[in-house]
Protein backbone atom coordinates (compact mmCIF):
# COMPACT_ATOMS: atom_id res chain seq x y z
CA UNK A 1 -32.21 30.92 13.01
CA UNK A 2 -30.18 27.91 13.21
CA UNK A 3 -29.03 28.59 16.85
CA UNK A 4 -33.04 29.15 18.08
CA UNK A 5 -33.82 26.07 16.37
CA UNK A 6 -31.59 24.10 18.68
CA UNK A 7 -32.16 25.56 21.37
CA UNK A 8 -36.12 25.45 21.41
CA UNK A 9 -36.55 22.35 20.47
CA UNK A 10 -33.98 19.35 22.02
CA UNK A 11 -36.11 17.10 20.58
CA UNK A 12 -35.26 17.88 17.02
CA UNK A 13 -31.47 18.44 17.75
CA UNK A 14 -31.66 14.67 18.81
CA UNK A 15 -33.39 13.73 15.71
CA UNK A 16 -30.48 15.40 13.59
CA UNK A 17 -27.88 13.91 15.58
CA UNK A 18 -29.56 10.54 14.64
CA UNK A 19 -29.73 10.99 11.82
CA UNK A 20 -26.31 12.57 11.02
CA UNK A 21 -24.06 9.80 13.03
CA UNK A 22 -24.89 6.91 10.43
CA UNK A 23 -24.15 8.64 7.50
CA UNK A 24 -20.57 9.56 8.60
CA UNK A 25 -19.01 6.60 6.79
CA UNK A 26 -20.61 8.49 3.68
CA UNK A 27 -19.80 11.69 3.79
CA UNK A 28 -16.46 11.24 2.11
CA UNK A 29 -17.12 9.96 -2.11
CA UNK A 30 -15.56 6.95 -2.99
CA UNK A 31 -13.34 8.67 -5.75
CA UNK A 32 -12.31 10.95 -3.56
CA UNK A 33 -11.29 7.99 -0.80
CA UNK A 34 -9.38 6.73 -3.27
CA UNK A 35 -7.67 9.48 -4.90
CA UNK A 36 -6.70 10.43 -1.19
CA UNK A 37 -5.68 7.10 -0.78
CA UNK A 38 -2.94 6.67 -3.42
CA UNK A 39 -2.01 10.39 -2.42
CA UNK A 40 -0.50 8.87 1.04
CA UNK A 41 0.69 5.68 -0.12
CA UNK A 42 3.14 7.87 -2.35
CA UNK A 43 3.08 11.42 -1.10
CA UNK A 44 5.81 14.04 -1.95
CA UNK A 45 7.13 14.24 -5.23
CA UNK A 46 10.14 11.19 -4.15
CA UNK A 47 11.01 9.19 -1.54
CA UNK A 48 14.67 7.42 -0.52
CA UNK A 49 14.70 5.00 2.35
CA UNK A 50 16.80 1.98 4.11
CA UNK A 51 14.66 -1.09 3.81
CA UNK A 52 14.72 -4.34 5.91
CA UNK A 53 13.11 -7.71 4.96
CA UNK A 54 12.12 -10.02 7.26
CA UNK A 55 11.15 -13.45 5.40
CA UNK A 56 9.30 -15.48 8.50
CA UNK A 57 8.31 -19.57 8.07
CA UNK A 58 5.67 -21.25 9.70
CA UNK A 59 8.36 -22.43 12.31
CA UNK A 60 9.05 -19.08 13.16
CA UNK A 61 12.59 -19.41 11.27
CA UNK A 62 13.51 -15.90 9.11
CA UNK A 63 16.17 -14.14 7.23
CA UNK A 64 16.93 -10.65 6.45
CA UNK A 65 17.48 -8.91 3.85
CA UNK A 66 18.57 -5.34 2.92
CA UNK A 67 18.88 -2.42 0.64
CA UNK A 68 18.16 0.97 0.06
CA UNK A 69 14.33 1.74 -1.48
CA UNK A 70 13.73 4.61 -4.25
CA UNK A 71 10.33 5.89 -5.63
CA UNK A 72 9.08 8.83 -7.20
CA UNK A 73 5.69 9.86 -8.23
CA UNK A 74 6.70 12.67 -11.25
CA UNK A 75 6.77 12.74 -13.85
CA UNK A 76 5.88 9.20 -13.87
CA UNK A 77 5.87 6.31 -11.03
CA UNK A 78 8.49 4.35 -10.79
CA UNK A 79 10.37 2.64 -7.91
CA UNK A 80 13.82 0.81 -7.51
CA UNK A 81 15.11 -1.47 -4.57
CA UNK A 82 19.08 -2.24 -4.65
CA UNK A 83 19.96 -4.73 -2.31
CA UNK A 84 23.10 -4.61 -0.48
CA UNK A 85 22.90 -7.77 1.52
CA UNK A 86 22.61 -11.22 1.64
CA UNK A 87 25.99 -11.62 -0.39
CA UNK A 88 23.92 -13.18 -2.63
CA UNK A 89 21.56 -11.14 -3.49
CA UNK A 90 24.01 -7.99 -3.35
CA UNK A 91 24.18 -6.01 -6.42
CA UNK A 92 20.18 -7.13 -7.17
CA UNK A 93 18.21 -4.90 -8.81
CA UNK A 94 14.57 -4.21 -9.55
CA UNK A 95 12.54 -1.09 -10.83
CA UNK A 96 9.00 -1.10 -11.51
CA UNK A 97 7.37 1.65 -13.18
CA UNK A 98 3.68 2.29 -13.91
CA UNK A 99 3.16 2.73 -17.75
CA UNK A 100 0.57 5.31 -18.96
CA UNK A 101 -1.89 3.13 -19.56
CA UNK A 102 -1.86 2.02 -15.65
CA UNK A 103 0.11 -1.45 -16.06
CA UNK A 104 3.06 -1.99 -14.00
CA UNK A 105 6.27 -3.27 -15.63
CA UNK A 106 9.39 -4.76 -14.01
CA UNK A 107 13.09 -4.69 -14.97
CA UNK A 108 15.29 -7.23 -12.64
CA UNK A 109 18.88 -6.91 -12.86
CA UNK A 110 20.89 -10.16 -11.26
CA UNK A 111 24.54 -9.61 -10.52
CA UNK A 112 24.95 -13.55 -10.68
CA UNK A 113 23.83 -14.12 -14.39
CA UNK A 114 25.19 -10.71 -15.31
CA UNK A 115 22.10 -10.25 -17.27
CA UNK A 116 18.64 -8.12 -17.15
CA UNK A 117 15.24 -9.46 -17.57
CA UNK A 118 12.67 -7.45 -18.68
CA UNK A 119 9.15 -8.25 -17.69
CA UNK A 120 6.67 -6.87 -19.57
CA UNK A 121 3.53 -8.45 -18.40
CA UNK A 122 1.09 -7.41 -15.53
CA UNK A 123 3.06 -8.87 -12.51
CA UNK A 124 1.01 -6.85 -9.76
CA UNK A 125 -0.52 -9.95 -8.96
CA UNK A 126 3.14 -12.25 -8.83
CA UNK A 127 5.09 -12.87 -5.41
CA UNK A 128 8.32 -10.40 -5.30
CA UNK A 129 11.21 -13.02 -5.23
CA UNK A 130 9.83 -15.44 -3.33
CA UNK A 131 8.03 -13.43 -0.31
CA UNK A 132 4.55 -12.83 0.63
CA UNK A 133 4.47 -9.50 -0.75
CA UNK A 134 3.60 -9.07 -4.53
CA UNK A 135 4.70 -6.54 -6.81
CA UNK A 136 1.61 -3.75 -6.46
CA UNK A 137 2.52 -4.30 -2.79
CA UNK A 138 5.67 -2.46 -2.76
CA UNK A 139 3.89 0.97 -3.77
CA UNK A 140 2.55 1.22 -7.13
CA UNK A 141 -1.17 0.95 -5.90
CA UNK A 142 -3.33 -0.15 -8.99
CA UNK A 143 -6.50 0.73 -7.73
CA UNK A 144 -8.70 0.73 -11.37
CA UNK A 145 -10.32 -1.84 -12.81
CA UNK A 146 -12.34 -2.73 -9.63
CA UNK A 147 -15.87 -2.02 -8.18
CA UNK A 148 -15.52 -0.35 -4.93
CA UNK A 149 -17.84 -0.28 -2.17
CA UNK A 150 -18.19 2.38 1.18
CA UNK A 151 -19.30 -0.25 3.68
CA UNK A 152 -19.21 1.64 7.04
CA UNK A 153 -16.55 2.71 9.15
CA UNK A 154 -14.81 0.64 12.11
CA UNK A 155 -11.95 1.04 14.46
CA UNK A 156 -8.99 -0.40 14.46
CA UNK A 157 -6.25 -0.15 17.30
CA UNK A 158 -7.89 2.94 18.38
CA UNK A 159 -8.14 4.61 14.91
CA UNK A 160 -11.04 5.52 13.11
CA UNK A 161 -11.10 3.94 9.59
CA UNK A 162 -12.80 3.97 6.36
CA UNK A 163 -14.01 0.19 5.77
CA UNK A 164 -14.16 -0.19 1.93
CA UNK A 165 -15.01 -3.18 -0.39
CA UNK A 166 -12.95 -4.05 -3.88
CA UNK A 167 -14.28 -6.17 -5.94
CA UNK A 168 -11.99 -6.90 -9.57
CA UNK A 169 -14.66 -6.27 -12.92
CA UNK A 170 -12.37 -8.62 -15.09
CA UNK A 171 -10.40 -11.97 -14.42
CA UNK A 172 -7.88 -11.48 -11.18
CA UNK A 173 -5.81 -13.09 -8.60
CA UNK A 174 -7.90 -12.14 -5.67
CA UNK A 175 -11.85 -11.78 -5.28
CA UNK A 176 -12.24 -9.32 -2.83
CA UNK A 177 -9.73 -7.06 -1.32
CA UNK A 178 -10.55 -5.14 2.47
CA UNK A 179 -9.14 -1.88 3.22
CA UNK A 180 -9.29 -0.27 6.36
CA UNK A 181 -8.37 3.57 5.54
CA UNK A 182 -7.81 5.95 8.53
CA UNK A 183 -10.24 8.56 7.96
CA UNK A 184 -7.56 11.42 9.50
CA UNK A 185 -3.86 9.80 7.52
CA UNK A 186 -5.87 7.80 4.23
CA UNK A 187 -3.54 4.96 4.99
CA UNK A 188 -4.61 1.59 4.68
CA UNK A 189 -3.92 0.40 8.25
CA UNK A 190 -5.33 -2.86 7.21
CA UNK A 191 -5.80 -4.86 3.82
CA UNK A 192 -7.43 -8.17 3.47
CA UNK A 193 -7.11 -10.22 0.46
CA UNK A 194 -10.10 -12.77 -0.47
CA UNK A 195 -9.74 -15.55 -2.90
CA UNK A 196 -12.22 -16.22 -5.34
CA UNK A 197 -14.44 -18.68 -3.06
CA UNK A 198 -14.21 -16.04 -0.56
CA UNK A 199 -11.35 -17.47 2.10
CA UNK A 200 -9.17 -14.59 3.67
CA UNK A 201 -5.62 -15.43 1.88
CA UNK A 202 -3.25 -12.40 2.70
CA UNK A 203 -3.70 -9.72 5.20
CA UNK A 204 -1.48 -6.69 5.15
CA UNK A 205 -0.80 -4.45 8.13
CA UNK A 206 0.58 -0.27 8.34
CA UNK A 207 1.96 -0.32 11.55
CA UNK A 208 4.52 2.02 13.41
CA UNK A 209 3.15 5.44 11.66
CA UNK A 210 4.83 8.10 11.95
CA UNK A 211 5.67 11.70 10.58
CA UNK A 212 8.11 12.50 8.37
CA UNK A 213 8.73 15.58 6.38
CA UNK A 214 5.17 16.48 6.63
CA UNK A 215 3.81 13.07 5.75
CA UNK A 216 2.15 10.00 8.26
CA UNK A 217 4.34 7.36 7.27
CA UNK A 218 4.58 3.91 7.90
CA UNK A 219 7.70 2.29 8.94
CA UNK A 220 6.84 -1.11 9.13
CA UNK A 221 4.54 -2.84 6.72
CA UNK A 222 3.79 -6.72 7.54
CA UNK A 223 1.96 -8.75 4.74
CA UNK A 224 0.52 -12.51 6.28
CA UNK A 225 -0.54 -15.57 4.10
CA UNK A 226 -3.00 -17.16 5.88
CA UNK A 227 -3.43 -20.56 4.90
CA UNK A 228 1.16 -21.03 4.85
CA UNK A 229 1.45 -19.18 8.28
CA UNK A 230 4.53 -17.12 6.63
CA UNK A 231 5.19 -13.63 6.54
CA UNK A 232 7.38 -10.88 5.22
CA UNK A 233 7.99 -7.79 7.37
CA UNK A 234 9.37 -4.02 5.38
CA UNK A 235 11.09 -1.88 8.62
CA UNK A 236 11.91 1.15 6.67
CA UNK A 237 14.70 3.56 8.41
CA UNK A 238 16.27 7.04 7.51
CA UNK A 239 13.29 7.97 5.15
CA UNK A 240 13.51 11.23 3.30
CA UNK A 241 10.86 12.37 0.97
CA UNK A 242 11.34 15.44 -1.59
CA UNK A 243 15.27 14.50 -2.55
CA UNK A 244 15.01 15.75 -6.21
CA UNK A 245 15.96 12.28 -6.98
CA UNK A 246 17.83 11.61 -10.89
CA UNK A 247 16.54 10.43 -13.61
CA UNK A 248 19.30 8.10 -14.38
CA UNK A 249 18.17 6.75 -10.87
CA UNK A 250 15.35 5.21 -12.23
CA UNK A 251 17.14 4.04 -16.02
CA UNK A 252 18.81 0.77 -17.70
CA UNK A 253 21.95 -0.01 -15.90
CA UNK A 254 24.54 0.56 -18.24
């Protein structure tokens, strides 16, 4: 019945397709968009990687930085950079895990002081040492806590994307956040970051995807303050996901 339908009557195959094409952008629940979103931000049960930091100026003036990146995603969230180079910030070291009740928590380790601080506060929203990236940026996604909105869909460098709205229910750093989420990979290929009178402050870029053990990942994540003109650039390299990585990994140094 369904194929007579279409073909008698052209007119009302039109009227479907009309009707159908808008309502794309909601086909998908927002749950779901997000659940599928944190799924590909930290997919696989671990993940082990080189990492590069590029800290950028206005002038155009950078440094480098370097280490090897850890995160796993059971039976808990936690991730740990060790940084092998500038000499001195070799022998750094910072884990963040995500508590039960959603908050992230950060343990710094520096080699210079010989000492470890323990942060216990919500630092999500606090710059990581300096660069434009902030805690929450380097993986633990804390997407609760916010009112979320399915705008539409738009395309960006030839990829079809998800536009969704984020707006914080309780006292925040930001005012609005932007992500662009491909609608085939769920990664945000694009994240703005609104203050609270509405200026674009940060904008944070997925670029160079590709696949690796199974999973669209990208190798170069670029996060811009707007109003400084700086910029910090993460080129990941020899990423391996699914590395049955320790638990001691992840615990106190000793």
């Amino acid at each position: 019945m369904r194929t007579t339908t279409w073909r008698r009557g052209s007119g009302t195959a039109l009227a479907l397709l009309v009707l159908l094409v808008p309502m794309r952008a909601s086909a998908i629940d927002v749950t779901e968009l997000l659940a599928r979103a944190r799924q590909a931000l930290e997919p696989g049960t671990d993940m082990r990687a080189g990492f590069d930091f590029t800290i950028a100026n206005a002038r155009g003036e950078s440094v480098h930085w370097t280490g090897v990146y850890y995160r796993r995603s059971v039976p808990d969230s936690r991730i740990r950079l060790l940084f092998d180079s500038p000499l001195d910030l070799r022998g750094t070291d910072v884990v963040v895990r995500r508590a039960t009740d959603g908050i992230s928590r950060t343990r710094i380790y520096l080699p210079g002081l010989r000492r470890e601080r323990e942060i216990d506060a919500d630092m999500r929203g606090e710059s990581f040492l300096g660069t434009d990236f902030n805690y929450e940026d380097l993986g633990l996604q804390h997407l609760d806590f916010q009112q979320h909105t399915l705008v539409g869909e738009e395309e960006l460098d030839g990829r079809a994307c998800y536009r969704l709205e984020s707006v914080p229910d309780r006292g925040w750093w930001y005012g609005k956040i932007v992500r662009s989420i491909d609608t085939k990979t769920f990664l945000p290929r694009r994240t703005e970051y609104y203050d609270r009178s509405g200026v674009l402050w940060k904008v944070r870029t997925f670029n160079d995807v590709k696949t690796v053990n199974g999973f669209p990942t990208a190798t170069r994540i670029a996060m811009q303050t707007v109003p400084t003109g700086t910029s910090t650039t993460i080129t990941l390299s020899d990423i391996q996901y699914n590395t049955k990585l320790a638990d001691v990994l992840f615990e106190q140094r000793p």
